[in-house]
C-alpha atoms as a PDB file:
ATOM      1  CA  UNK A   1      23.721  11.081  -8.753  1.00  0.00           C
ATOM      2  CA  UNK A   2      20.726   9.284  -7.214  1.00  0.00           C
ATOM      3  CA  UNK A   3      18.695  11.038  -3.709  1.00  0.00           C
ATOM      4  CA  UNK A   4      16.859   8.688  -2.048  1.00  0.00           C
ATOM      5  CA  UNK A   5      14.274   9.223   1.116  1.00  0.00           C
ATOM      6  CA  UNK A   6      15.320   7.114   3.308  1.00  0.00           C
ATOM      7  CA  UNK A   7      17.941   3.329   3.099  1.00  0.00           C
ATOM      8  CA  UNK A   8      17.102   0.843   5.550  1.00  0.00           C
ATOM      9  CA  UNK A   9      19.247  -1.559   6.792  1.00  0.00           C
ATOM     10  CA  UNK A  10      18.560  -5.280   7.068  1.00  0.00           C
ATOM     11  CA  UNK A  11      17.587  -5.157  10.628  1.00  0.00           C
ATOM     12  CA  UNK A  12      14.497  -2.840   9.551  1.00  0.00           C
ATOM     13  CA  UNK A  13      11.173  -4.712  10.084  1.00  0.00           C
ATOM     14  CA  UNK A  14       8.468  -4.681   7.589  1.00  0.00           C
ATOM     15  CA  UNK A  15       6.065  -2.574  10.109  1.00  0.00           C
ATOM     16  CA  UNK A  16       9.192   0.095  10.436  1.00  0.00           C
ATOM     17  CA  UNK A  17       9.304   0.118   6.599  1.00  0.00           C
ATOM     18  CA  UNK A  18       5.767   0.670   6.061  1.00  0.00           C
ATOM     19  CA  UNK A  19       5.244   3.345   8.741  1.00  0.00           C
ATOM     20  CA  UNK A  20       7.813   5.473   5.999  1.00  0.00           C
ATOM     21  CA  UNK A  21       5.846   4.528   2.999  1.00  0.00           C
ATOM     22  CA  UNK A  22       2.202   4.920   4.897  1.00  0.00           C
ATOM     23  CA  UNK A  23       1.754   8.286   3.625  1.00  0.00           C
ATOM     24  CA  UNK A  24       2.248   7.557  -0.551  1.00  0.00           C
ATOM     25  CA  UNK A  25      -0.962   5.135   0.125  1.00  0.00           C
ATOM     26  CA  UNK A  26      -3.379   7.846   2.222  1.00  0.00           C
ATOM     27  CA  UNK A  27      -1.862  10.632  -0.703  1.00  0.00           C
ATOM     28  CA  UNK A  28      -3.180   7.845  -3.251  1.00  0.00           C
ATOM     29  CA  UNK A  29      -6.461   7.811  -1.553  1.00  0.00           C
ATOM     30  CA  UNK A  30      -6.632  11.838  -1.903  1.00  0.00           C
ATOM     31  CA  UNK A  31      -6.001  11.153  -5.529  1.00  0.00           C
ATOM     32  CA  UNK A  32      -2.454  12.275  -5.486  1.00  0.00           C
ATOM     33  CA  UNK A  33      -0.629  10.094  -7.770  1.00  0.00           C
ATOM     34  CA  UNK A  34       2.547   8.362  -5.566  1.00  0.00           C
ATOM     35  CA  UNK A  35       5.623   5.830  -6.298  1.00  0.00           C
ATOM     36  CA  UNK A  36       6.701   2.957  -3.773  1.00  0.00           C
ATOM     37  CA  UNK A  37      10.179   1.818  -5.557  1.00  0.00           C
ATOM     38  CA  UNK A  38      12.484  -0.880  -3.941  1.00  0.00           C
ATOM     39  CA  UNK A  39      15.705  -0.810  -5.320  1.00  0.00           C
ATOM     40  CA  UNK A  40      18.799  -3.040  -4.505  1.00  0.00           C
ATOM     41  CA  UNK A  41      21.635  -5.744  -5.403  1.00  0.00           C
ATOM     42  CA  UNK A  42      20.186  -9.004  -6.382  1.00  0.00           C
ATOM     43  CA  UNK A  43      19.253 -11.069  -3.510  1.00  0.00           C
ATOM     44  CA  UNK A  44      18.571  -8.287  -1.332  1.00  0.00           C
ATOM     45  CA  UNK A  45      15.473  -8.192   0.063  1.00  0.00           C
ATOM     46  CA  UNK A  46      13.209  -6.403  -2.468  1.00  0.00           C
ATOM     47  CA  UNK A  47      11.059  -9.269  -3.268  1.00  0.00           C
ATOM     48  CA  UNK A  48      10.139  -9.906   0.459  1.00  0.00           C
ATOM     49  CA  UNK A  49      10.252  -5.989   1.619  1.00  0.00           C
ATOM     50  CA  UNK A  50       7.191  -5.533  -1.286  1.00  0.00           C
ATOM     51  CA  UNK A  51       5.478  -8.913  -0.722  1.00  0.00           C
ATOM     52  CA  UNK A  52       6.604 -10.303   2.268  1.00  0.00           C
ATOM     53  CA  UNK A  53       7.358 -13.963   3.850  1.00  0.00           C
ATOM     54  CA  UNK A  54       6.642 -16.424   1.018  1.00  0.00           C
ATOM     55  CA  UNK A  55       5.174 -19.268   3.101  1.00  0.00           C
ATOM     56  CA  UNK A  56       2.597 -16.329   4.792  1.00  0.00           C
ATOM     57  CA  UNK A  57       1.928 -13.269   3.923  1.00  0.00           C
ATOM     58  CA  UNK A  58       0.183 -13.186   6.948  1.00  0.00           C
ATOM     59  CA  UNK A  59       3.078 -13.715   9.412  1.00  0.00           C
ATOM     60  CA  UNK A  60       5.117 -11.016   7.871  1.00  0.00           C
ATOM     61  CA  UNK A  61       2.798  -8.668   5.421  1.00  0.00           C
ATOM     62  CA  UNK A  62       5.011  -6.974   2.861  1.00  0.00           C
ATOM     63  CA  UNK A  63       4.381  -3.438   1.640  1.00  0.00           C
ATOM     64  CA  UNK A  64       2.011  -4.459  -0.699  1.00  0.00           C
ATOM     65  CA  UNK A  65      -0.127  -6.187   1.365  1.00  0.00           C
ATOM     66  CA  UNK A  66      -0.423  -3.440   4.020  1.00  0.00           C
ATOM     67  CA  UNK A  67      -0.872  -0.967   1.036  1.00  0.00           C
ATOM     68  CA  UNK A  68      -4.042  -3.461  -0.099  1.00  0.00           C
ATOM     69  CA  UNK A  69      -5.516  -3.817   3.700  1.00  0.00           C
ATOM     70  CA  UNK A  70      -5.543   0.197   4.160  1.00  0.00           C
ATOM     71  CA  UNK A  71      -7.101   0.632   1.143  1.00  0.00           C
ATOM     72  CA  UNK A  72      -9.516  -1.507   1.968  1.00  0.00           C
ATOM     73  CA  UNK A  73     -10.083  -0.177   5.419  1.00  0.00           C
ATOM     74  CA  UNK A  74      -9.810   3.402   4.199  1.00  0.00           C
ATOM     75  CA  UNK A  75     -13.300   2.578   1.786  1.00  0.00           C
ATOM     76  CA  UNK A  76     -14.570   0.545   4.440  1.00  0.00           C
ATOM     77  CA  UNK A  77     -14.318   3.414   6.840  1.00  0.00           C
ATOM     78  CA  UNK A  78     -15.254   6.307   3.945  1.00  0.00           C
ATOM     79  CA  UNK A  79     -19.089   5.671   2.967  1.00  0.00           C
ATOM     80  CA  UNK A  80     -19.746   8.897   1.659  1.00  0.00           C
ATOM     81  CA  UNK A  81     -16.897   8.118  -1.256  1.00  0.00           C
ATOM     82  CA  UNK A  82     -17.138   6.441  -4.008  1.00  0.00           C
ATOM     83  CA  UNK A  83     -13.801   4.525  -4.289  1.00  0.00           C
ATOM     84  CA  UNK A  84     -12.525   3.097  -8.064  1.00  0.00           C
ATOM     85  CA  UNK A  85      -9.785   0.930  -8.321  1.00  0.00           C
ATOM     86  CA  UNK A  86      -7.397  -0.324 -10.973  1.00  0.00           C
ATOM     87  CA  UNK A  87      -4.143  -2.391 -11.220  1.00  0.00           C
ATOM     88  CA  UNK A  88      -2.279  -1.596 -13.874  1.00  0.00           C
END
């Protein structure tokens, strides 16, 4: 049998399903190593719960969008670190 954190339904937004994952990203940062997995039937919703709206991105920012601007702001914010990144 599977366990899973937490199913949303398809009324979640994509700012009420990145408030769950928020943490794996600042664990990342703290060099703990961390998994965002979307699982699901085809057609439903993976795709545009990771990435977001196809047309924009920027209407609708995905998980993995909102993952990349954190980062980004986390390094921005963190002088004193030296930050390394790779996409594997």
């Amino acid at each position: 049998s599977c366990r899973y954190d937490r199913v949303f339904g398809s009324d979640s937004t994509q700012a009420e399903v990145y408030e769950h994952v928020k943490s794996s990203v600042q664990a990342t940062l703290k060099g703990i190593n961390s998994t965002i997995f979307a699982y699901g039937q085809t057609s439903s919703g993976k795709t545009y719960t990771m990435f977001g709206k196809e047309s924009c991105i920027f209407d609708e920012p995905g998980i993995v969008p909102r993952c990349i601007s954190d980062i980004f702001r986390f390094s921005a914010q963190n002088h004193r670190h030296v930050h390394s990144f790779s996409v594997l």
